[in-house]
C-alpha atoms as a PDB file:
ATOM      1  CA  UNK A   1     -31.541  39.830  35.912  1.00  0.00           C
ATOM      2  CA  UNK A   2     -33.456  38.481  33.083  1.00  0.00           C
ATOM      3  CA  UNK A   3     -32.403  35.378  31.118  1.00  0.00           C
ATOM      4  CA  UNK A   4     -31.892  37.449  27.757  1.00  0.00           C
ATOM      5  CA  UNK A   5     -29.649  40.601  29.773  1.00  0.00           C
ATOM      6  CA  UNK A   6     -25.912  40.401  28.874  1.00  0.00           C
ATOM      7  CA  UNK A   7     -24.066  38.876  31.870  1.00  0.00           C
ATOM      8  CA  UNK A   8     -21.041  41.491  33.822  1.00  0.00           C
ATOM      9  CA  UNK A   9     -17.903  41.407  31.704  1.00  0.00           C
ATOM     10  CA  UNK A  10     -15.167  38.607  33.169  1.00  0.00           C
ATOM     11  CA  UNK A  11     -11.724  38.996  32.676  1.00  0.00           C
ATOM     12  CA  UNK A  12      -9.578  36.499  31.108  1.00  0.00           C
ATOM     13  CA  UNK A  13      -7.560  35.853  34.063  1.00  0.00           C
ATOM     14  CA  UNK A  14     -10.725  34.821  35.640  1.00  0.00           C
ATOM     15  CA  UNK A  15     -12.055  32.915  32.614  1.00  0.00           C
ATOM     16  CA  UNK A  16      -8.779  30.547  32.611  1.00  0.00           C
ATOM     17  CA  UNK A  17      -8.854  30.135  36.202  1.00  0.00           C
ATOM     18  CA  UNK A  18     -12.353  28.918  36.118  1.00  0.00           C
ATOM     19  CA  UNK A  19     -11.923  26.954  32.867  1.00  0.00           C
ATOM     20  CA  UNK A  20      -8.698  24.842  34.947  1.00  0.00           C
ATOM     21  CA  UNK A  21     -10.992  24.065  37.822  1.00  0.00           C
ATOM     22  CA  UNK A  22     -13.486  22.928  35.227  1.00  0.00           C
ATOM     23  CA  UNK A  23     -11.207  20.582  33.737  1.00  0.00           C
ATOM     24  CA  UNK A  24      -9.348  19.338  37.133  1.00  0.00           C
ATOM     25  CA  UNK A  25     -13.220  18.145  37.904  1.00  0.00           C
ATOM     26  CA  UNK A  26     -14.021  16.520  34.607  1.00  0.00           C
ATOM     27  CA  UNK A  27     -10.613  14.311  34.725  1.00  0.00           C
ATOM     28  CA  UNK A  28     -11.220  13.659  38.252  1.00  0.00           C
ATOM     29  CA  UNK A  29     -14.803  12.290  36.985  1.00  0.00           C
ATOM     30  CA  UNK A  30     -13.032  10.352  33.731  1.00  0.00           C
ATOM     31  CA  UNK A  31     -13.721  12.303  31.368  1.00  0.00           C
ATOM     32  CA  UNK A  32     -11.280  12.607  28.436  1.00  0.00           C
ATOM     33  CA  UNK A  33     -10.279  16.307  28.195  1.00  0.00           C
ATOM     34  CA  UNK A  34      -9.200  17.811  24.476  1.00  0.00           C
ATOM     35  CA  UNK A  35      -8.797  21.465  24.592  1.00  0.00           C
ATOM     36  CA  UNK A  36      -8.011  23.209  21.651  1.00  0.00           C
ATOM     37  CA  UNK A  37      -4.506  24.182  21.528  1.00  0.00           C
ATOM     38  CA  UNK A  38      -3.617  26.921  18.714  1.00  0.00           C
ATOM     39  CA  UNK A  39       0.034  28.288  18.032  1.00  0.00           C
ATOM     40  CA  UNK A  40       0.092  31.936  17.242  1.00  0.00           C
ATOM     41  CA  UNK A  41      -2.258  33.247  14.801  1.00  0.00           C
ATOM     42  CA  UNK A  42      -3.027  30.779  12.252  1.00  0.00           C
ATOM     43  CA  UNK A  43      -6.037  28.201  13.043  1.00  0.00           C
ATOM     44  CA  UNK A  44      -5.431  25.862  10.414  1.00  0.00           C
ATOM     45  CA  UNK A  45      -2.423  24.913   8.833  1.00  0.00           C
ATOM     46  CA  UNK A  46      -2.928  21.380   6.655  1.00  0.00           C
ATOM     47  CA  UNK A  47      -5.317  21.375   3.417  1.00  0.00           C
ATOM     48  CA  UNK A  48      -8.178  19.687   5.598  1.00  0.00           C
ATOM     49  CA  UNK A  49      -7.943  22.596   8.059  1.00  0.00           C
ATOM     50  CA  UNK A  50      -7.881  25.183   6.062  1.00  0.00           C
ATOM     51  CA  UNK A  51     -10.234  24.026   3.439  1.00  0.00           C
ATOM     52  CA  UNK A  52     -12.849  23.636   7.068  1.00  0.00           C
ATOM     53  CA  UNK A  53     -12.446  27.109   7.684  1.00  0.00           C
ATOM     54  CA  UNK A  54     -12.709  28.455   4.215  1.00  0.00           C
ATOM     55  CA  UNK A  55     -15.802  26.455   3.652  1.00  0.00           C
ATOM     56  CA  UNK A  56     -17.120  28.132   6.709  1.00  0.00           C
ATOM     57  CA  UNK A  57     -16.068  31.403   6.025  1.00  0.00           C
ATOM     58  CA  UNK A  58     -18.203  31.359   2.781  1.00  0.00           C
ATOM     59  CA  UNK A  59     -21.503  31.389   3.935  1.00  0.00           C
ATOM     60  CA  UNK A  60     -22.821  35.145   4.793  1.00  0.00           C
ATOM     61  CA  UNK A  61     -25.200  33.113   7.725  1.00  0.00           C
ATOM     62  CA  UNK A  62     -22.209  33.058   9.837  1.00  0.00           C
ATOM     63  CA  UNK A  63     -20.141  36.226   8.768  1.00  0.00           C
ATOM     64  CA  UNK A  64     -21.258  38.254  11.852  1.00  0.00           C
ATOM     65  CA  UNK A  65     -20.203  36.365  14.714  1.00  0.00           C
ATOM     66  CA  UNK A  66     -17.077  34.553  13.075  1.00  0.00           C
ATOM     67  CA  UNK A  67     -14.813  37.309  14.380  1.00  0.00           C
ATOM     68  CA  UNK A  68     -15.820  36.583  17.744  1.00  0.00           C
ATOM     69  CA  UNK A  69     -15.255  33.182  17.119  1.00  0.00           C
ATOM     70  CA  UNK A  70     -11.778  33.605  15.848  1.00  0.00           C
ATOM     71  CA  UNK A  71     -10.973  35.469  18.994  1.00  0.00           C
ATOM     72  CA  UNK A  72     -12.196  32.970  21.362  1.00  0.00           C
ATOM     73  CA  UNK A  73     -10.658  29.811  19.851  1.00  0.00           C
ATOM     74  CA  UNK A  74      -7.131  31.519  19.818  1.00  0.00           C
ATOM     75  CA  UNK A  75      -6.827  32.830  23.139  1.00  0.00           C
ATOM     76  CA  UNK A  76      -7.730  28.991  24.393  1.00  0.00           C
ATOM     77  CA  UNK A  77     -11.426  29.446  25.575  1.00  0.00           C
ATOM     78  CA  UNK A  78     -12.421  25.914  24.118  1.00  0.00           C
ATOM     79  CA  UNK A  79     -11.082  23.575  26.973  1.00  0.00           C
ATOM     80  CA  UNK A  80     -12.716  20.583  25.487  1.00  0.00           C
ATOM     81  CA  UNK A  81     -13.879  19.764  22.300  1.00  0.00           C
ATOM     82  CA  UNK A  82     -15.317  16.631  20.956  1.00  0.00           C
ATOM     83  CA  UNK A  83     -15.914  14.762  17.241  1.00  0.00           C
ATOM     84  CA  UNK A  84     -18.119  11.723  16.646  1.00  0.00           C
ATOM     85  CA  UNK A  85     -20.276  10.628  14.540  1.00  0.00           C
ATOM     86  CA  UNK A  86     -22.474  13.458  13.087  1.00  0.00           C
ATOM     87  CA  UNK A  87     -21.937  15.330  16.131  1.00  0.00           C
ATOM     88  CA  UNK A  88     -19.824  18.022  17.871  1.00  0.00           C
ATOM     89  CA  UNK A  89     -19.667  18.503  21.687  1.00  0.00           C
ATOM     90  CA  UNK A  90     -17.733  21.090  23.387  1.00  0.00           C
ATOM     91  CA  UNK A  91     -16.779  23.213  26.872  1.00  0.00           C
ATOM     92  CA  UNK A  92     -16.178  26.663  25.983  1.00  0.00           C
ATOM     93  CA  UNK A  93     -14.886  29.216  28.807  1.00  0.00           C
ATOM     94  CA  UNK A  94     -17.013  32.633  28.944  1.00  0.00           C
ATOM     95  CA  UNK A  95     -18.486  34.084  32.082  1.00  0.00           C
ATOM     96  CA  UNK A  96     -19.417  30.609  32.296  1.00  0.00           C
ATOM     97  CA  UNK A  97     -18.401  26.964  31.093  1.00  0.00           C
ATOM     98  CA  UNK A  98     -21.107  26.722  28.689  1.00  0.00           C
ATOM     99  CA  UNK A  99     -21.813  23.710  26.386  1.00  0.00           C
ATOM    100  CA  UNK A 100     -21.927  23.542  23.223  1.00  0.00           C
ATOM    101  CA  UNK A 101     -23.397  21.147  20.372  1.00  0.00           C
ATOM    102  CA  UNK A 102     -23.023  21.243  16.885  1.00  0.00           C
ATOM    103  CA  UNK A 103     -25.068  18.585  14.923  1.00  0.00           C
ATOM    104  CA  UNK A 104     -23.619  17.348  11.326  1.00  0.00           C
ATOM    105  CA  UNK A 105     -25.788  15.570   8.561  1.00  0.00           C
ATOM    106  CA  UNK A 106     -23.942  12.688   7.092  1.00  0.00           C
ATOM    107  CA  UNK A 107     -23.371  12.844   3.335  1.00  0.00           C
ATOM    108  CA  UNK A 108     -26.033  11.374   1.345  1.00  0.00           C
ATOM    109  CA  UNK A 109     -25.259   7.924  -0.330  1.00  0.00           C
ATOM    110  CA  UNK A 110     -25.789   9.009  -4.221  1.00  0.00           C
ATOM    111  CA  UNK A 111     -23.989  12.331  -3.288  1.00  0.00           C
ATOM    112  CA  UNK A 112     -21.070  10.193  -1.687  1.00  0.00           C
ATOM    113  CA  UNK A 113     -21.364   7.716  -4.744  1.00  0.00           C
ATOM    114  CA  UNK A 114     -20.662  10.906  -6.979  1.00  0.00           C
ATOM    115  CA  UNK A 115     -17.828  11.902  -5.040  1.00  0.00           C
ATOM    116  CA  UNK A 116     -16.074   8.620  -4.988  1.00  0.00           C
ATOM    117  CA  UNK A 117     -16.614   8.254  -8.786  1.00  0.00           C
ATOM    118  CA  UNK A 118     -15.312  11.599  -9.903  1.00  0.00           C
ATOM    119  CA  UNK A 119     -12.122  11.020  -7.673  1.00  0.00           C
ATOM    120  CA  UNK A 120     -11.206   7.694  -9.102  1.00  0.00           C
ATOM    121  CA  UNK A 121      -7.948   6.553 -10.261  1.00  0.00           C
ATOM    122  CA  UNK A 122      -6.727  10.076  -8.445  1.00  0.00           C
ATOM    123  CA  UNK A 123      -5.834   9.035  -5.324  1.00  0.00           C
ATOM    124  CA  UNK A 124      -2.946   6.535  -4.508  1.00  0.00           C
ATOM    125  CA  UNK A 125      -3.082   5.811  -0.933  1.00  0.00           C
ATOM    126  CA  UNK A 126      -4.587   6.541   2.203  1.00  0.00           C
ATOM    127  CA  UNK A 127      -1.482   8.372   3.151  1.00  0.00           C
ATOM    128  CA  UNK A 128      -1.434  10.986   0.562  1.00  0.00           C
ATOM    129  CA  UNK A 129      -5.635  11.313   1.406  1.00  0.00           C
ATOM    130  CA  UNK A 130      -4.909  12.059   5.076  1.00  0.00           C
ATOM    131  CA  UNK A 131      -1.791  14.408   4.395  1.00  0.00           C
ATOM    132  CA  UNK A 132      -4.047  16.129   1.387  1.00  0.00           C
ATOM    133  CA  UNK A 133      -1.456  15.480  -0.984  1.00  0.00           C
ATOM    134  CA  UNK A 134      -4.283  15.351  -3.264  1.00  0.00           C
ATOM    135  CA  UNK A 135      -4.021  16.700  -7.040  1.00  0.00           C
ATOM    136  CA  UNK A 136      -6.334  20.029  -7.538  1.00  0.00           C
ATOM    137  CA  UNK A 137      -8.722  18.046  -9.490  1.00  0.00           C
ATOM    138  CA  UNK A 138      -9.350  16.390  -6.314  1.00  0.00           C
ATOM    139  CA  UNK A 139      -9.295  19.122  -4.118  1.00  0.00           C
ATOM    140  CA  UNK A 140     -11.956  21.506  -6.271  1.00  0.00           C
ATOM    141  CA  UNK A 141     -14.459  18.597  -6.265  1.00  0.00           C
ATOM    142  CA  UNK A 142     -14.296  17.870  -2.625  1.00  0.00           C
ATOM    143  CA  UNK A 143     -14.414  21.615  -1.456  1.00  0.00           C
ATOM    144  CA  UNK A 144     -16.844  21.981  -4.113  1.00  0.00           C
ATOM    145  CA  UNK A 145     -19.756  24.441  -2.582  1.00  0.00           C
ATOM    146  CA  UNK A 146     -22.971  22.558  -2.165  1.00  0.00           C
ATOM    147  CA  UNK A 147     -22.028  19.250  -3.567  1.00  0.00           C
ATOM    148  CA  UNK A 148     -18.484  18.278  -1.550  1.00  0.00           C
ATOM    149  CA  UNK A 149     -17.737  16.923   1.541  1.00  0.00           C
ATOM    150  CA  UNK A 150     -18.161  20.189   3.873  1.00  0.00           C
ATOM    151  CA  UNK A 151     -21.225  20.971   5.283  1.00  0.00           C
ATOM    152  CA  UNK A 152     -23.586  23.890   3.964  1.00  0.00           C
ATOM    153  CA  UNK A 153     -25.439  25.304   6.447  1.00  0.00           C
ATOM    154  CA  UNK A 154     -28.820  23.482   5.564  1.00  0.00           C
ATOM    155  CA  UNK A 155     -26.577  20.501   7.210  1.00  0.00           C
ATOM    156  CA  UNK A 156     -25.462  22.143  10.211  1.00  0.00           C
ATOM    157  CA  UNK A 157     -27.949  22.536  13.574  1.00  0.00           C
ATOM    158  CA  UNK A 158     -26.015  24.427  16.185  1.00  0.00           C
ATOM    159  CA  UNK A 159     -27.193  24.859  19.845  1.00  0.00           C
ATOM    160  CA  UNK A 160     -25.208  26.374  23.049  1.00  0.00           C
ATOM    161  CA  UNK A 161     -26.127  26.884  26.929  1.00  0.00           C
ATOM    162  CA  UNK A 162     -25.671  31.066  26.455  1.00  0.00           C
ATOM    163  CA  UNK A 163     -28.370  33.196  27.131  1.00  0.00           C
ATOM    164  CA  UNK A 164     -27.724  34.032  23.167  1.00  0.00           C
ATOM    165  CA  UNK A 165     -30.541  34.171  21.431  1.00  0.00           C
ATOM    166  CA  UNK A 166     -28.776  33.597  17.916  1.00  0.00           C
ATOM    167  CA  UNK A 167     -27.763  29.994  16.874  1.00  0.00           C
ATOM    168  CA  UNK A 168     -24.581  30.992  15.777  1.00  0.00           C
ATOM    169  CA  UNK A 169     -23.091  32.493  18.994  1.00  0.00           C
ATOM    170  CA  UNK A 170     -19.528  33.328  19.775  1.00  0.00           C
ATOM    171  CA  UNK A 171     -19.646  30.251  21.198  1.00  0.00           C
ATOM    172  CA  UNK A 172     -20.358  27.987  19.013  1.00  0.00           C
ATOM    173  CA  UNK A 173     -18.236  30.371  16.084  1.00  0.00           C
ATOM    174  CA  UNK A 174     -15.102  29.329  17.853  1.00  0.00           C
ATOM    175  CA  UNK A 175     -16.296  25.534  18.329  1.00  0.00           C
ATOM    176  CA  UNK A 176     -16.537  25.176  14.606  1.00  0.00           C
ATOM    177  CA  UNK A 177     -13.081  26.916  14.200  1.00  0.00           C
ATOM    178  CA  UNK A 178     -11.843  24.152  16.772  1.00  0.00           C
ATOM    179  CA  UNK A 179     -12.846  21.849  14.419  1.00  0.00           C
ATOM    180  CA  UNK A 180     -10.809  23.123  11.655  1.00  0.00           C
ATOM    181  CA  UNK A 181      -7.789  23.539  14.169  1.00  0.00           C
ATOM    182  CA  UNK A 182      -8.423  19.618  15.482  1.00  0.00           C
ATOM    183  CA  UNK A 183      -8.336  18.327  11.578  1.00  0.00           C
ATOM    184  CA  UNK A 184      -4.317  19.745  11.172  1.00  0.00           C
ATOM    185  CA  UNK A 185      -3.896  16.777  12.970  1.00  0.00           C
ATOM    186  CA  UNK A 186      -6.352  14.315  12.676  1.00  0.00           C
ATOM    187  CA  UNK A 187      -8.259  14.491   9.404  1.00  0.00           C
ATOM    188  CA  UNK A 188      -9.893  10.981   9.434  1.00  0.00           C
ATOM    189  CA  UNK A 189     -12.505  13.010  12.034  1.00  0.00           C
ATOM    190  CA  UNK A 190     -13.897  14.735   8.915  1.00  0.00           C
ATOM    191  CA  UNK A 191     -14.984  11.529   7.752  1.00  0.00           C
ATOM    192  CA  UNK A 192     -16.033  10.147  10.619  1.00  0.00           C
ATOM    193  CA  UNK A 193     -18.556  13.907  10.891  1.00  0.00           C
ATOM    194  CA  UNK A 194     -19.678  12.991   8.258  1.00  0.00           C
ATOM    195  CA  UNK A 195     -20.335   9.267   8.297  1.00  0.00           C
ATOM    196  CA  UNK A 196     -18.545   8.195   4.956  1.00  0.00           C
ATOM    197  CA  UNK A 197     -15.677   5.733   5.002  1.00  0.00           C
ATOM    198  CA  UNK A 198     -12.883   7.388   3.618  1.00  0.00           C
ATOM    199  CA  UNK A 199     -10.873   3.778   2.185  1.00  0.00           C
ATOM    200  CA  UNK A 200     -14.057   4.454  -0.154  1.00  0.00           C
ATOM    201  CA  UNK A 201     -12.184   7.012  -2.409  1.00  0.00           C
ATOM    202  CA  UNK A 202      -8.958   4.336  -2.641  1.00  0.00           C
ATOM    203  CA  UNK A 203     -11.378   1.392  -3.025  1.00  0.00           C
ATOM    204  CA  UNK A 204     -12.888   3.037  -6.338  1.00  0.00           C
ATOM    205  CA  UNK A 205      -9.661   4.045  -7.029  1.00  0.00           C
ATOM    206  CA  UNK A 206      -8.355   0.641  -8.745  1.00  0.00           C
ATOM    207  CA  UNK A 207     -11.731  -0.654  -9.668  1.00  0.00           C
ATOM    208  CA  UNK A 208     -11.734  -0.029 -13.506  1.00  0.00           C
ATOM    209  CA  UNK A 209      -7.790  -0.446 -13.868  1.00  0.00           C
ATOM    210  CA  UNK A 210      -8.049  -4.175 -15.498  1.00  0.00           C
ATOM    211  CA  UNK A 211      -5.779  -6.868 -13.771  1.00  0.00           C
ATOM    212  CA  UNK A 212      -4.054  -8.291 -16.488  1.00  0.00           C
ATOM    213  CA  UNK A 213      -3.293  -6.104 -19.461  1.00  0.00           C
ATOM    214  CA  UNK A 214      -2.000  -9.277 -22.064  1.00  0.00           C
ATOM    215  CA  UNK A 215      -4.509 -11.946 -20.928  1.00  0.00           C
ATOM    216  CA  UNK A 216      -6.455 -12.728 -24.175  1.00  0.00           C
ATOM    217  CA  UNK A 217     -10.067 -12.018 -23.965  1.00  0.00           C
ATOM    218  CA  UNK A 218     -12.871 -14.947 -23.904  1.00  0.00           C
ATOM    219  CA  UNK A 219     -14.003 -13.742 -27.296  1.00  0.00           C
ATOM    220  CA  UNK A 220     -10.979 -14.224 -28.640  1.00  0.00           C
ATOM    221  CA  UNK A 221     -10.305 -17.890 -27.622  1.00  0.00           C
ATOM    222  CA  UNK A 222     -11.359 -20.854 -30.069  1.00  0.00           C
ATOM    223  CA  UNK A 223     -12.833 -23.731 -28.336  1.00  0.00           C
ATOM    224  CA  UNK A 224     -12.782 -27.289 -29.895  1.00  0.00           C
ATOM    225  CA  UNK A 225     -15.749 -26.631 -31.936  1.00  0.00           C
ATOM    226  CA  UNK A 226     -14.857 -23.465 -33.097  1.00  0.00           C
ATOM    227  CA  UNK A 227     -11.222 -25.052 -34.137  1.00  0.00           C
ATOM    228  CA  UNK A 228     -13.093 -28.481 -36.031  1.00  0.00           C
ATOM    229  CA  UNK A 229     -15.499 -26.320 -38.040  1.00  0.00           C
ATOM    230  CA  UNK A 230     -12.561 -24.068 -39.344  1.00  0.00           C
ATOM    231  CA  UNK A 231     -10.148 -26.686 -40.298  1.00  0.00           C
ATOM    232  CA  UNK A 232     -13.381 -29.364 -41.137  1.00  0.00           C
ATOM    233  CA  UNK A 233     -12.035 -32.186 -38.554  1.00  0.00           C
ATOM    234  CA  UNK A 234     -13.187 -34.536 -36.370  1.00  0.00           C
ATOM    235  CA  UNK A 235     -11.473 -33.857 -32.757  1.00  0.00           C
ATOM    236  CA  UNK A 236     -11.634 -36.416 -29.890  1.00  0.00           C
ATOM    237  CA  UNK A 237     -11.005 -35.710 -26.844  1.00  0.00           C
ATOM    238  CA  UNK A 238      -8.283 -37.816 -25.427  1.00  0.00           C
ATOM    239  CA  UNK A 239      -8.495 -38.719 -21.736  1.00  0.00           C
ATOM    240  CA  UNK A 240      -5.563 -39.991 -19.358  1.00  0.00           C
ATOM    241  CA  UNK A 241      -7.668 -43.760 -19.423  1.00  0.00           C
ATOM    242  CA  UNK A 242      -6.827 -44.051 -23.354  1.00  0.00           C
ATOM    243  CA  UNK A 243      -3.123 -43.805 -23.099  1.00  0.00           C
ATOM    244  CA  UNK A 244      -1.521 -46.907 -22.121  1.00  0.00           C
ATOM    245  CA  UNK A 245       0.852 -46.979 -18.789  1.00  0.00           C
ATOM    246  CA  UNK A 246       4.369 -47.091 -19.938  1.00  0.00           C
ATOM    247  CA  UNK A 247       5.803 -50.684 -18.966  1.00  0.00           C
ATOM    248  CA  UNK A 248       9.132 -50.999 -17.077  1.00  0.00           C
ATOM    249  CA  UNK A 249      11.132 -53.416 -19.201  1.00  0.00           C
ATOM    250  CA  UNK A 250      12.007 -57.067 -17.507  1.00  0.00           C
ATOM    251  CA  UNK A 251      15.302 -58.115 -16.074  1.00  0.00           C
ATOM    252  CA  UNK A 252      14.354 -61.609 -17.541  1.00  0.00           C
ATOM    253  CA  UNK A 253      13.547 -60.044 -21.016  1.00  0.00           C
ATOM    254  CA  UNK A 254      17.249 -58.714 -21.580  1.00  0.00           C
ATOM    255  CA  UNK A 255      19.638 -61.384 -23.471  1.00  0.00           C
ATOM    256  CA  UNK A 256      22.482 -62.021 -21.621  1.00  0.00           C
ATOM    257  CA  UNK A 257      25.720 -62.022 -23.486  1.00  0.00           C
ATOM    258  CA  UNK A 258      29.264 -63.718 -23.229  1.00  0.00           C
ATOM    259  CA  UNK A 259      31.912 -61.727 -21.809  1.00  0.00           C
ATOM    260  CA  UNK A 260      34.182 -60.651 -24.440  1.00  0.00           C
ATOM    261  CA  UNK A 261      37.762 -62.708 -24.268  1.00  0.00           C
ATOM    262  CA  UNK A 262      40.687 -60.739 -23.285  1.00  0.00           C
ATOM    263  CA  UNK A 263      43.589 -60.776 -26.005  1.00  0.00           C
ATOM    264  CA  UNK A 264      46.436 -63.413 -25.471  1.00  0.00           C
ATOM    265  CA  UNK A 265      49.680 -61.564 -24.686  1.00  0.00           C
ATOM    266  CA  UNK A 266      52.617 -62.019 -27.099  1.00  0.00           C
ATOM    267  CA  UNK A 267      55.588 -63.015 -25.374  1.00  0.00           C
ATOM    268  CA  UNK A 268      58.727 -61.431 -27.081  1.00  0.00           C
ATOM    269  CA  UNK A 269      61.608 -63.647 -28.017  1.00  0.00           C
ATOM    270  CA  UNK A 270      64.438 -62.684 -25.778  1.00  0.00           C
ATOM    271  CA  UNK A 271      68.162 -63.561 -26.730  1.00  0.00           C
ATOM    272  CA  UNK A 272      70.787 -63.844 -24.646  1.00  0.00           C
ATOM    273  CA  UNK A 273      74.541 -62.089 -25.568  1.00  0.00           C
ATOM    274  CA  UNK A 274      76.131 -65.884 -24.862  1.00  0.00           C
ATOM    275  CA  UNK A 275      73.602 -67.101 -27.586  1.00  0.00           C
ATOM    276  CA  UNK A 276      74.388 -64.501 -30.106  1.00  0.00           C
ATOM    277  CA  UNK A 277      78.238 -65.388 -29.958  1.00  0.00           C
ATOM    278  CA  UNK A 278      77.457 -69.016 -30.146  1.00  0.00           C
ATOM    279  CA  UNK A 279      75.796 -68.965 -33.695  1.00  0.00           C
ATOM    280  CA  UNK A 280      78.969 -66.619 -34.660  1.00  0.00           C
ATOM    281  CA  UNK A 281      81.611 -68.996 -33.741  1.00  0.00           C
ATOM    282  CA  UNK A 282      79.340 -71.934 -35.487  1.00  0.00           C
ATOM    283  CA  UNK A 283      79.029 -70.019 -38.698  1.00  0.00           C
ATOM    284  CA  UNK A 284      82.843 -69.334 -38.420  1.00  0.00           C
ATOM    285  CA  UNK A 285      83.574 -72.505 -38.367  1.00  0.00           C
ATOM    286  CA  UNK A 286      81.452 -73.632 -40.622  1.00  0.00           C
ATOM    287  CA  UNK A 287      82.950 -70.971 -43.665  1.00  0.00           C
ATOM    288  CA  UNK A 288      85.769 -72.587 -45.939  1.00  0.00           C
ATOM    289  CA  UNK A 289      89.258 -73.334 -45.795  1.00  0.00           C
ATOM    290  CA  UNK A 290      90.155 -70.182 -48.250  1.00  0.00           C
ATOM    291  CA  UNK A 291      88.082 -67.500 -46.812  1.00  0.00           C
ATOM    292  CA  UNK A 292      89.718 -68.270 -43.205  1.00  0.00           C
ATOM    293  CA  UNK A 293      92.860 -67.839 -45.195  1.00  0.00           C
ATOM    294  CA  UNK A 294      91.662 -64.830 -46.296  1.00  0.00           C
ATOM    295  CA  UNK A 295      90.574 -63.188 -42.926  1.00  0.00           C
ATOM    296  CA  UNK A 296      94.161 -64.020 -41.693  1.00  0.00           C
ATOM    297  CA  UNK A 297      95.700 -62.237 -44.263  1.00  0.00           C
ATOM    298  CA  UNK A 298      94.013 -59.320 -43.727  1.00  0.00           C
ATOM    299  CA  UNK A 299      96.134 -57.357 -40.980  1.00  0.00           C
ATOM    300  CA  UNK A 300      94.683 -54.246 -39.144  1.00  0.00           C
ATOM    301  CA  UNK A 301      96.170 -51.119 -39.858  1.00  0.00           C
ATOM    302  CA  UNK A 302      97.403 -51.950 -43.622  1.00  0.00           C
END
């Protein structure tokens, strides 16, 4: 049979039980193992994933084997599949395991530099870049056609172990539709394709917000000169040497003075009842014949 003659149709059951054995050998030998997995009949589901696919979709190089493609990559025939940098490796399952590798250019640096500028002060965290919760701005000048972050074809150099003559075999279709299903869940690999650093776009994000909004600008501060030509004085500078230490005063230098005296207490004159009779009876005595005469006289109750 010649290399170029189409090989006897294998059915699927077939095709997945030679694609396990494949595998069981390859993790047996180490190899990490990362089939693609899709979940009824979406590929892509995130803005990363989708925005893959539709980028793919668009060039009229690929639109006669992409429905192939489709095909293959849903009903699991890529058992492994691969992203580093620049390149894509990957097992697909047909009448054979055959290998497939998908070569990436990496963004130029003044077409990255563009990128980064025009997305400035749009995106707030790595987070919302990831999760493509990214404004439309944003999103039209990454997927931009010829100038964004996907791929054109001119980038792309696609090779598989089929006896298909075409580059872009069914093969390799549903590889690069793998890729759009793998970047749903891990869309830092786009970058990484594509050797750009994506902290780039969050970097350039802050660089022309200014620090400090209210901190006077160094045109607008007066040095010493500026301040003696406006007000015509003579300004010194005064240094720390020129100002005398402050002296503790002495113990010695304080004038002691007498203690104030305490008042003298005045003792209060205190007279006795026997005393107070005493003088009566004296000054009694002492009062003339007629006024005793008098006092006699005088009878209570009259």
């Amino acid at each position: 049979m010649s290399y170029f003659a189409w090989k006897p149709y294998v059915p699927v059951a077939k095709r997945r039980q030679q694609a396990a054995q494949k595998m069981a050998r390859l993790k047996k030998q180490g190899h990490p193992i990362e089939p693609v997995v899709i979940e009824g009949r979406t590929i892509a589901t995130s803005f990363w994933g989708k925005a893959w696919c539709d980028n793919l979709e668009r060039y009229s190089d690929y639109a006669n084997r992409l429905p192939r493609g489709r095909t293959y990559v849903r009903n699991g025939s890529v058992i492994d599949l691969q992203i580093g940098g620049g390149i894509v490796t990957a097992l697909v399952s047909g009448s054979e395991i055959y290998q497939v590798k998908v070569n990436v250019a990496p963004v130029p640096t003044l077409h990255w530099g563009a990128i980064c500028r025009d997305c400035a002060g749009s995106i707030d965290s790595l987070v919302e870049l990831l999760q493509g919760r990214l404004s439309k701005g944003v999103m039209d000048r990454v997927c931009q056609q010829g100038s964004g972050l996907f791929p054109s074809p001119k980038d792309i150099k696609l090779s598989c172990s089929c006896p298909d003559w075409a580059d872009m075999c069914k093969h390799v279709a549903a590889v690069l539709y793998g890729v759009g299903a793998r970047l749903d869940a891990r869309p830092e690999l786009l970058f990484k394709l594509r050797h750009v650093d994506e902290r780039d776009l969050i970097a350039r994000a802050g660089k022309d917000i200014p620090l400090a909004k209210d901190t006077p600008k160094a045109a607008k501060i007066l040095d010493g000169g500026d301040l003696s030509a406006l007000f015509d004085l003579e300004m010194t500078e005064t240094t720390t040497s020129d100002i005398p230490p402050r002296r503790k005063p002495s113990k010695m230098s304080v004038a002691k003075q007498p203690p104030t005296p305490e008042p003298t207490p005045v003792k209060k004159r205190v007279t006795s009842k026997k005393t107070s009779m005493a003088s009566t009876t004296e000054s009694s005595r002492a009062a003339p014949a007629s006024t005793r005469r008098m006092r006699k006289s005088i009878k209570p109750g009259v």
